[in-house]
ModelCIF file with pLDDT and N, C-alpha, C, O atoms, coordinates in Angstrom:
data_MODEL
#
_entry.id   MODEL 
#
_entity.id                         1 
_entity.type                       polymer 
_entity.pdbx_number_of_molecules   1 
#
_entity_poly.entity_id                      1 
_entity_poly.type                           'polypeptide(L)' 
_entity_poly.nstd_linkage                   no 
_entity_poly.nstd_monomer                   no 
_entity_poly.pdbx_seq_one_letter_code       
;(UNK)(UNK)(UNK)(UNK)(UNK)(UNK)(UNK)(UNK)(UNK)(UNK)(UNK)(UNK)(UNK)(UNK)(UNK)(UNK)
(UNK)(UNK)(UNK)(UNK)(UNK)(UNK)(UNK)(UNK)(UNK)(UNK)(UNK)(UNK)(UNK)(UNK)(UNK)(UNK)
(UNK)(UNK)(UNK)(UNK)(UNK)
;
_entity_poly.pdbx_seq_one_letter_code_can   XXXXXXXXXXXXXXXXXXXXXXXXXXXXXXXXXXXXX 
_entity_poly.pdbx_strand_id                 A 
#
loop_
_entity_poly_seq.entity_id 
_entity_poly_seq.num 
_entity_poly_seq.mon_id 
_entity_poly_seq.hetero 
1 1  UNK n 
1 2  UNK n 
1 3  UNK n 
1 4  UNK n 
1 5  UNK n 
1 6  UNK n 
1 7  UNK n 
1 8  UNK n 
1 9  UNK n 
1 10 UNK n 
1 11 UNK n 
1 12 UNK n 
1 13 UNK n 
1 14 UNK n 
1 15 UNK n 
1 16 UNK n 
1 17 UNK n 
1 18 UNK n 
1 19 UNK n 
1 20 UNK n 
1 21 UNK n 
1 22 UNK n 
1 23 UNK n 
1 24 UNK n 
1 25 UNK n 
1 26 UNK n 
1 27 UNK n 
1 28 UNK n 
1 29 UNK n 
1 30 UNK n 
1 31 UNK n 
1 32 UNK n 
1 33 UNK n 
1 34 UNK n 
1 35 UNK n 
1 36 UNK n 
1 37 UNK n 
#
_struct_asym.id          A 
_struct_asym.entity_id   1 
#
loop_
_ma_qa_metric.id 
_ma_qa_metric.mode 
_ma_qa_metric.name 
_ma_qa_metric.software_group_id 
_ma_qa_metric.type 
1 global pLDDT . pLDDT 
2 local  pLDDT . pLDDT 
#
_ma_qa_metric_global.metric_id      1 
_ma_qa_metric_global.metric_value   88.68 
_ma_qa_metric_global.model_id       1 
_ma_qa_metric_global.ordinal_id     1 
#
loop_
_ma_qa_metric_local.label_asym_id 
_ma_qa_metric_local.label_comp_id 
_ma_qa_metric_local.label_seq_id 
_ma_qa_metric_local.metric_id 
_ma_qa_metric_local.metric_value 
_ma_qa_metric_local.model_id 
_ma_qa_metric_local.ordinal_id 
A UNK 1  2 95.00 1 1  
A UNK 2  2 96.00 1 2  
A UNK 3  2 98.00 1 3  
A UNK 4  2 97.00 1 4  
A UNK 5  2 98.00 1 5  
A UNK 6  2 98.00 1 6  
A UNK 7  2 98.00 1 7  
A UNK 8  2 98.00 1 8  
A UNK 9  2 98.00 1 9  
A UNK 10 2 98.00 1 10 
A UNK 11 2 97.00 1 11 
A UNK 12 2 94.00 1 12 
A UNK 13 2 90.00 1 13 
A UNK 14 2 84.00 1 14 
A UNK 15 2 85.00 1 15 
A UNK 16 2 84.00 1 16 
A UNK 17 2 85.00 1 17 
A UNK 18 2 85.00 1 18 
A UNK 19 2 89.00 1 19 
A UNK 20 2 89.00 1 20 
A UNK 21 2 88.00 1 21 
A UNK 22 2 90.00 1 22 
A UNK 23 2 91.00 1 23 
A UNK 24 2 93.00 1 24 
A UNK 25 2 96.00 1 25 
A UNK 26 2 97.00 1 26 
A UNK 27 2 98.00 1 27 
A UNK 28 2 98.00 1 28 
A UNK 29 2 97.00 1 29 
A UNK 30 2 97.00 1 30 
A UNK 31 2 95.00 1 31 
A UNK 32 2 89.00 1 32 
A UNK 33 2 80.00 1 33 
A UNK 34 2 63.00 1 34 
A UNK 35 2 49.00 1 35 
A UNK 36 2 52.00 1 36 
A UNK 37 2 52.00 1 37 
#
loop_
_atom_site.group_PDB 
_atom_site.id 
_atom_site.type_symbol 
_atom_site.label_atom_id 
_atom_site.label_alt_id 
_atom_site.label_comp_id 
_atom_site.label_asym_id 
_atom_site.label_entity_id 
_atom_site.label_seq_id 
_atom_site.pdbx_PDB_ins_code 
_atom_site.Cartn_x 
_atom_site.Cartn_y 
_atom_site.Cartn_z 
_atom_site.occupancy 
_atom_site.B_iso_or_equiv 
_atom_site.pdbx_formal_charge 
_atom_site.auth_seq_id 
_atom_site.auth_comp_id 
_atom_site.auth_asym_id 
_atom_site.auth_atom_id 
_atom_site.pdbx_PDB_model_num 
ATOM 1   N N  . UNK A 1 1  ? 123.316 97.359  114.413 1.00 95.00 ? 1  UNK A N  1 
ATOM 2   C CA . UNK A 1 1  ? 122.827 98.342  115.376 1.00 95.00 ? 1  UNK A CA 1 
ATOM 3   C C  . UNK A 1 1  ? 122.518 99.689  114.736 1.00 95.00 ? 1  UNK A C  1 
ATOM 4   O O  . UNK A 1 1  ? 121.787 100.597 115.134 1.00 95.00 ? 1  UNK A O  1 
ATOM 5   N N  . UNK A 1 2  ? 123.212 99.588  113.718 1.00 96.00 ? 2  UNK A N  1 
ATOM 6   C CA . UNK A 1 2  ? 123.002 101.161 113.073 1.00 96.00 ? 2  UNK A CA 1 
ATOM 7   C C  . UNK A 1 2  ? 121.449 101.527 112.608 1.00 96.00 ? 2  UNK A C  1 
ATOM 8   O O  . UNK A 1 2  ? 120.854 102.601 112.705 1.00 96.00 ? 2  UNK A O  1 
ATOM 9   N N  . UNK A 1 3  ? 120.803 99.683  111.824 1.00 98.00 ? 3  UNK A N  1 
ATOM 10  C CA . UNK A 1 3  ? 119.370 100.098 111.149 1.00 98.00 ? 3  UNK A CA 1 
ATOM 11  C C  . UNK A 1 3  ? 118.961 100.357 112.184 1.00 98.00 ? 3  UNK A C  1 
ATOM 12  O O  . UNK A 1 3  ? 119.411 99.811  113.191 1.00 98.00 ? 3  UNK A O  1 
ATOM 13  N N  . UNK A 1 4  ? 117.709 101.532 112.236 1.00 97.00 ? 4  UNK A N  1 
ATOM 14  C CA . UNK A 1 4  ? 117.300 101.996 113.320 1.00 97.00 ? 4  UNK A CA 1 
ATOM 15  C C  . UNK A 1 4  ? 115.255 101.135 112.701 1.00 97.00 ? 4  UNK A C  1 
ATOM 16  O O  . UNK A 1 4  ? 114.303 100.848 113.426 1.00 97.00 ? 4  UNK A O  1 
ATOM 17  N N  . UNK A 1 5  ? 115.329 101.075 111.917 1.00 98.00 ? 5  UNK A N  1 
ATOM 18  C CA . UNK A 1 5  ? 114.425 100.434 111.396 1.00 98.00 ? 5  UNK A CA 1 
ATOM 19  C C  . UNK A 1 5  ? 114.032 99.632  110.323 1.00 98.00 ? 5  UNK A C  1 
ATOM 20  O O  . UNK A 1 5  ? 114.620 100.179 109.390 1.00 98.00 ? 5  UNK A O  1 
ATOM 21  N N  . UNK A 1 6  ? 113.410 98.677  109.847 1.00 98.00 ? 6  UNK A N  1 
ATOM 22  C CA . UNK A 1 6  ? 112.918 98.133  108.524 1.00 98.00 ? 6  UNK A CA 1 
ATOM 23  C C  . UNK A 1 6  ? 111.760 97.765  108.223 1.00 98.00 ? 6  UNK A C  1 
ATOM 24  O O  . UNK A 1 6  ? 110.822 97.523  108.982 1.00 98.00 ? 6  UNK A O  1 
ATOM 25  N N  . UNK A 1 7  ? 111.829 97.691  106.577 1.00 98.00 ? 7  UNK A N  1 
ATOM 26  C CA . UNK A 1 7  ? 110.345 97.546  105.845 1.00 98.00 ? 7  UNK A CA 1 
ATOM 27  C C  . UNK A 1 7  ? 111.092 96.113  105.309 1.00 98.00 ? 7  UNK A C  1 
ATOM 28  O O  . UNK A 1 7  ? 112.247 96.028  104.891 1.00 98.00 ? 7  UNK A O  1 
ATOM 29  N N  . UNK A 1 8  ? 110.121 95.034  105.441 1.00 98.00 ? 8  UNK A N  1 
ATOM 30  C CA . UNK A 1 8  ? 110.643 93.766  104.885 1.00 98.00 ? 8  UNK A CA 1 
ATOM 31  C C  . UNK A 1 8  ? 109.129 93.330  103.840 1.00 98.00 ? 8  UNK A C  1 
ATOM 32  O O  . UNK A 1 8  ? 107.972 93.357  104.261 1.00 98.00 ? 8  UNK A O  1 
ATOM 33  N N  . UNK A 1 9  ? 109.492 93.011  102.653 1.00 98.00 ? 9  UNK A N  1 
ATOM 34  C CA . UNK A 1 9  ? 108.599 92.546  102.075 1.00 98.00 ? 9  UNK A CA 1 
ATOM 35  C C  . UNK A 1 9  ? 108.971 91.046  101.264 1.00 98.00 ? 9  UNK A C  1 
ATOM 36  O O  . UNK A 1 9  ? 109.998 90.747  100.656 1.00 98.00 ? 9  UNK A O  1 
ATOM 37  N N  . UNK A 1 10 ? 107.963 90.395  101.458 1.00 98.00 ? 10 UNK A N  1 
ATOM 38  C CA . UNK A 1 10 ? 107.981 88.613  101.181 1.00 98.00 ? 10 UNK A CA 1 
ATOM 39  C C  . UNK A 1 10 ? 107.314 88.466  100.266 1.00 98.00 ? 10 UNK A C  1 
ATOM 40  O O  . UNK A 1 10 ? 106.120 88.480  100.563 1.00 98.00 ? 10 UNK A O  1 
ATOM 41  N N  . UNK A 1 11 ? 107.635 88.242  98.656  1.00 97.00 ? 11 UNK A N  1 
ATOM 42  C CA . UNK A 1 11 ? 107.216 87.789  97.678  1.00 97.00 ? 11 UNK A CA 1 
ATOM 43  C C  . UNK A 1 11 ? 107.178 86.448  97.887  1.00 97.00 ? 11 UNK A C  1 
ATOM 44  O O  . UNK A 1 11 ? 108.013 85.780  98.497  1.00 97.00 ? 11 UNK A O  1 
ATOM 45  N N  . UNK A 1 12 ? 106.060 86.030  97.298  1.00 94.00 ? 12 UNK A N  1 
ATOM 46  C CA . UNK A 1 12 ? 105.806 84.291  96.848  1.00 94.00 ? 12 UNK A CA 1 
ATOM 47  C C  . UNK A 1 12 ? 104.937 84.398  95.893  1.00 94.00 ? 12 UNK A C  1 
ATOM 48  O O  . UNK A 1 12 ? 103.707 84.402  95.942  1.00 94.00 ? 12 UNK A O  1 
ATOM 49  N N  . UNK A 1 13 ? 105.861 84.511  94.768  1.00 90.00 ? 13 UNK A N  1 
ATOM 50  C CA . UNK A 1 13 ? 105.234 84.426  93.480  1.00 90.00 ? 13 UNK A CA 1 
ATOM 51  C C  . UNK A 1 13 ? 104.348 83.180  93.288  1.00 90.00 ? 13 UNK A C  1 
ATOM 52  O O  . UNK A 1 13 ? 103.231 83.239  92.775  1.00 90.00 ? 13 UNK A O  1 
ATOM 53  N N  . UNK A 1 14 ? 104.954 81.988  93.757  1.00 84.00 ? 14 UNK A N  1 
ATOM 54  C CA . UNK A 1 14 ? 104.350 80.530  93.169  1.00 84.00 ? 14 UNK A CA 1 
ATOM 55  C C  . UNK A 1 14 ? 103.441 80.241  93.904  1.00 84.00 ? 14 UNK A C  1 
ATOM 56  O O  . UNK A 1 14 ? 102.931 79.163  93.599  1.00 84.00 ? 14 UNK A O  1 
ATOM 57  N N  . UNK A 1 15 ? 102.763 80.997  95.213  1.00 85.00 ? 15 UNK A N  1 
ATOM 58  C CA . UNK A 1 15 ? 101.878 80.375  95.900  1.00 85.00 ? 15 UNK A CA 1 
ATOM 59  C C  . UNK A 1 15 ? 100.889 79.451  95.307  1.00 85.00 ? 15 UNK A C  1 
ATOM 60  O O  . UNK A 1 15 ? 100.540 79.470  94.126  1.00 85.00 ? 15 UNK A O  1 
ATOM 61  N N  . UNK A 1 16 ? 100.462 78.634  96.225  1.00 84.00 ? 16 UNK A N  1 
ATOM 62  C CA . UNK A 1 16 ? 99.659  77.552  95.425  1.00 84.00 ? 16 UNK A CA 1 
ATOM 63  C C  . UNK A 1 16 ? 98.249  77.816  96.003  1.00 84.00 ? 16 UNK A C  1 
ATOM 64  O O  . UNK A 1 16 ? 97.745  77.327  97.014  1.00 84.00 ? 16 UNK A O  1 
ATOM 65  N N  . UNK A 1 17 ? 97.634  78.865  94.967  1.00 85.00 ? 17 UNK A N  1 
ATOM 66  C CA . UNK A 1 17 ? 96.127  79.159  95.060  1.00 85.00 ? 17 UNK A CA 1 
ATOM 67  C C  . UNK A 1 17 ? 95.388  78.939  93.854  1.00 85.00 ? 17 UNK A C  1 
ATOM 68  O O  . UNK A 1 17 ? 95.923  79.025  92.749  1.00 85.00 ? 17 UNK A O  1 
ATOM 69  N N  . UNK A 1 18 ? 94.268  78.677  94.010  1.00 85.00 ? 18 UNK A N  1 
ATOM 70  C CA . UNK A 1 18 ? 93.395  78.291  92.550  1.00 85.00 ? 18 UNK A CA 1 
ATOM 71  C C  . UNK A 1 18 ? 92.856  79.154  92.072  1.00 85.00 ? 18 UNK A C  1 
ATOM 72  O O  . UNK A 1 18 ? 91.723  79.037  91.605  1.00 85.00 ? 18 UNK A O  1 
ATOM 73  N N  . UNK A 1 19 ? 93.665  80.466  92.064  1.00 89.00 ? 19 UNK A N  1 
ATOM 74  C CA . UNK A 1 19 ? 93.399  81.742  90.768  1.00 89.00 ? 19 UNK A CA 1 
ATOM 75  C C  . UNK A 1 19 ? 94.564  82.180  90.222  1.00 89.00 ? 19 UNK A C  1 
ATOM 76  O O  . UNK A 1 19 ? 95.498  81.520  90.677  1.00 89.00 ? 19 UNK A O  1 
ATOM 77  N N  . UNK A 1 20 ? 94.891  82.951  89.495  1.00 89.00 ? 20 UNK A N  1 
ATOM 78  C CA . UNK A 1 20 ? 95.660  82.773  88.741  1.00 89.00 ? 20 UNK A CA 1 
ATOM 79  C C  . UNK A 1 20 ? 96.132  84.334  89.579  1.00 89.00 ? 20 UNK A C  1 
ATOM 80  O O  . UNK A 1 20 ? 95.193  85.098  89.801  1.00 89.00 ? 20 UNK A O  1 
ATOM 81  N N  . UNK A 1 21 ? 97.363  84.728  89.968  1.00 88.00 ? 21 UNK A N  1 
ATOM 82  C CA . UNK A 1 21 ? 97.862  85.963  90.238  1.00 88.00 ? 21 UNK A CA 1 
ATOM 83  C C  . UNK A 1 21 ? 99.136  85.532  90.144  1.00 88.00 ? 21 UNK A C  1 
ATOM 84  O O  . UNK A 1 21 ? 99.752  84.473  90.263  1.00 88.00 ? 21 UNK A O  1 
ATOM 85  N N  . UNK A 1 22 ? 99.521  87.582  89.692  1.00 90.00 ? 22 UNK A N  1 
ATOM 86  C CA . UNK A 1 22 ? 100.944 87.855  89.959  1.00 90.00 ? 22 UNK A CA 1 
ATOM 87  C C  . UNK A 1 22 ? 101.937 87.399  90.577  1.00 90.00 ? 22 UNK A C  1 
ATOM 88  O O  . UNK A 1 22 ? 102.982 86.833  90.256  1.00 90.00 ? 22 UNK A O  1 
ATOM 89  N N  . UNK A 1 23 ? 101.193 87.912  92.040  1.00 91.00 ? 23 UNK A N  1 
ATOM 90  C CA . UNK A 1 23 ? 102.090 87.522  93.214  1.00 91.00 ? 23 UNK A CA 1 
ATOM 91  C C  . UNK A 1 23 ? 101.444 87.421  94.847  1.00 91.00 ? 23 UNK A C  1 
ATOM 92  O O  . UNK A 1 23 ? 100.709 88.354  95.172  1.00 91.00 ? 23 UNK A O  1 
ATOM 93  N N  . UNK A 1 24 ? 101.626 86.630  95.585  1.00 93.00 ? 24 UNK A N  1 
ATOM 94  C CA . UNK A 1 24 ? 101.393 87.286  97.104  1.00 93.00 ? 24 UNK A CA 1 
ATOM 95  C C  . UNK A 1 24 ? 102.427 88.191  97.544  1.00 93.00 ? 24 UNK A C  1 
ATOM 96  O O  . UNK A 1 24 ? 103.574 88.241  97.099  1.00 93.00 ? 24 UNK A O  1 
ATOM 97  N N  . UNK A 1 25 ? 101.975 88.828  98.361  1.00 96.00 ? 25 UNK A N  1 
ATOM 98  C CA . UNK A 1 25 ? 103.405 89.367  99.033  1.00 96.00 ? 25 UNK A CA 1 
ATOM 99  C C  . UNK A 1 25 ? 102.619 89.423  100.692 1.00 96.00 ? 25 UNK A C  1 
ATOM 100 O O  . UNK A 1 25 ? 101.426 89.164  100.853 1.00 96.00 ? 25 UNK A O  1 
ATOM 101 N N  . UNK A 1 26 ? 103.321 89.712  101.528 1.00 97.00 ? 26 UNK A N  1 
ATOM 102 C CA . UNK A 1 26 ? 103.026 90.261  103.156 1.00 97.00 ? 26 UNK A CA 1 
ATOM 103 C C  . UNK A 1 26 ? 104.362 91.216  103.258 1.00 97.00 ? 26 UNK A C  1 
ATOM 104 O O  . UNK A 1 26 ? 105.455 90.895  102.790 1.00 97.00 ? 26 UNK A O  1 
ATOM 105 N N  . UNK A 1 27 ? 104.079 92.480  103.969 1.00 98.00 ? 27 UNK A N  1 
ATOM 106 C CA . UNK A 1 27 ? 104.855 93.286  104.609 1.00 98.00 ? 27 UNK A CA 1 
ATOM 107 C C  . UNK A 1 27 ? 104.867 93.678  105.756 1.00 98.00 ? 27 UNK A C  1 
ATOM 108 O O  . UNK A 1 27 ? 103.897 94.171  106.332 1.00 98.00 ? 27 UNK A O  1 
ATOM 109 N N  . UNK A 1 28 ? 106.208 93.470  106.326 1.00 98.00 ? 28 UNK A N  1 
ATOM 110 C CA . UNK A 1 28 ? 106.119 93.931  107.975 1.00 98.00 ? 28 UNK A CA 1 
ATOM 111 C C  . UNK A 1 28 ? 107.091 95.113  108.099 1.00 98.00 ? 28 UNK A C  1 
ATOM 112 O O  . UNK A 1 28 ? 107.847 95.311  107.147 1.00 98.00 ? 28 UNK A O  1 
ATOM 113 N N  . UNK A 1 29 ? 107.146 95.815  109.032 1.00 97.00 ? 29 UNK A N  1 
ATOM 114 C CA . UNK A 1 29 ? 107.486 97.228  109.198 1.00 97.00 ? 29 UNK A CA 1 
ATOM 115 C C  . UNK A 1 29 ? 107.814 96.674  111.201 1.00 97.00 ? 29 UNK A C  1 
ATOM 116 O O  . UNK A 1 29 ? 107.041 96.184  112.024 1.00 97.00 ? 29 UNK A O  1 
ATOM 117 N N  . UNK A 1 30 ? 109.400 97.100  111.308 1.00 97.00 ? 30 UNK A N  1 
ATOM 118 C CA . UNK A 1 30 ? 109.725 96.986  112.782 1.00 97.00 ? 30 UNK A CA 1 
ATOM 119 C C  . UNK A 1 30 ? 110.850 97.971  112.717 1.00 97.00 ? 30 UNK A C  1 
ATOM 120 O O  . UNK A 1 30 ? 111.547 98.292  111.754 1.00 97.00 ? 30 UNK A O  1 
ATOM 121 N N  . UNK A 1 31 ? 110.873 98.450  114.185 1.00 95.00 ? 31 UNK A N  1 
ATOM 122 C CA . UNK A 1 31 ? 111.307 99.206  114.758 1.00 95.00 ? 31 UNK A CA 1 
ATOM 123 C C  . UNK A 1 31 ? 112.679 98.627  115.376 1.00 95.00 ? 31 UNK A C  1 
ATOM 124 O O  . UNK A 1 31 ? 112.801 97.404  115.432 1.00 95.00 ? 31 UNK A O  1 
ATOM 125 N N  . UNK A 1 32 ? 113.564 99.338  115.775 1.00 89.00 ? 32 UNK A N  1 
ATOM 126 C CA . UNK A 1 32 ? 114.583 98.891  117.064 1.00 89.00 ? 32 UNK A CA 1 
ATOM 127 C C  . UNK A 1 32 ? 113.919 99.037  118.003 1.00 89.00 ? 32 UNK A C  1 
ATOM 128 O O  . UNK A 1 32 ? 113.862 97.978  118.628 1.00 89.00 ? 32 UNK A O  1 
ATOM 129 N N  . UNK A 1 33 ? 113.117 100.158 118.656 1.00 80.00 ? 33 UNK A N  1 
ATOM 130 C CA . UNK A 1 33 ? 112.699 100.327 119.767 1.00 80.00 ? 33 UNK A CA 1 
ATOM 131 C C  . UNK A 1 33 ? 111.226 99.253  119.846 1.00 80.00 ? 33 UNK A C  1 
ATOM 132 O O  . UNK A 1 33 ? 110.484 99.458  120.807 1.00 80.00 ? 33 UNK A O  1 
ATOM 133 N N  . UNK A 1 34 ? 110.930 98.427  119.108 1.00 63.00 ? 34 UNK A N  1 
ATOM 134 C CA . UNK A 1 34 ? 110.113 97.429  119.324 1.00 63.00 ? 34 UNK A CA 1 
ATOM 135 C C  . UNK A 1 34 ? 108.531 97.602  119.094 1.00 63.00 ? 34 UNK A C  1 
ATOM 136 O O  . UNK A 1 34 ? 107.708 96.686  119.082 1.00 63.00 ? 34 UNK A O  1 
ATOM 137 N N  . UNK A 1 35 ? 108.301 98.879  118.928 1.00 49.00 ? 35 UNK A N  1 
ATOM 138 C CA . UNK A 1 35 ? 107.307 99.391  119.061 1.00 49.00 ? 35 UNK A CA 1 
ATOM 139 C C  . UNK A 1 35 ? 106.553 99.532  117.151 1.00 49.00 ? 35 UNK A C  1 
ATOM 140 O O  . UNK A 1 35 ? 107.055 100.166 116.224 1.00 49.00 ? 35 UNK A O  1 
ATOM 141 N N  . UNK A 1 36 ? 105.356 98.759  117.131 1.00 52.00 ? 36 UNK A N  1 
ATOM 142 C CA . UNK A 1 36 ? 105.055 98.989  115.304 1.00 52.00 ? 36 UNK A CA 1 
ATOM 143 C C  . UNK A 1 36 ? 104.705 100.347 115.290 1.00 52.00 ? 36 UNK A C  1 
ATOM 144 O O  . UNK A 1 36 ? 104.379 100.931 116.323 1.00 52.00 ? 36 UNK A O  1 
ATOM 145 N N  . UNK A 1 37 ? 104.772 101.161 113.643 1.00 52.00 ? 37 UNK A N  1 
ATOM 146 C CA . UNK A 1 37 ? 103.920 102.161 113.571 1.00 52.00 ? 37 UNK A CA 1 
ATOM 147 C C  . UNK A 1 37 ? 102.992 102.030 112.319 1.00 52.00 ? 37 UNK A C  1 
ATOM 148 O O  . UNK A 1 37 ? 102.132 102.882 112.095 1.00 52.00 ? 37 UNK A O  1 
#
């Protein structure tokens, strides 16, 4: 109850795409009060 918010980020290094990269990642950003900014 205390986080009042978070930044979550999802590495998938190994994704299986036919170019050669680093990394994927996706980031989501949420609120307690539910609301994105």
């Amino acid at each position: 109850s205390a986080v009042e918010a978070l930044t979550l980020r999802v590495h998938k290094p190994d994704a299986p795409v036919k170019m050669t990269v680093d990394d994927i990642i996706i980031e989501i950003y949420r609120r307690r009060d539910g609301m994105p900014q």
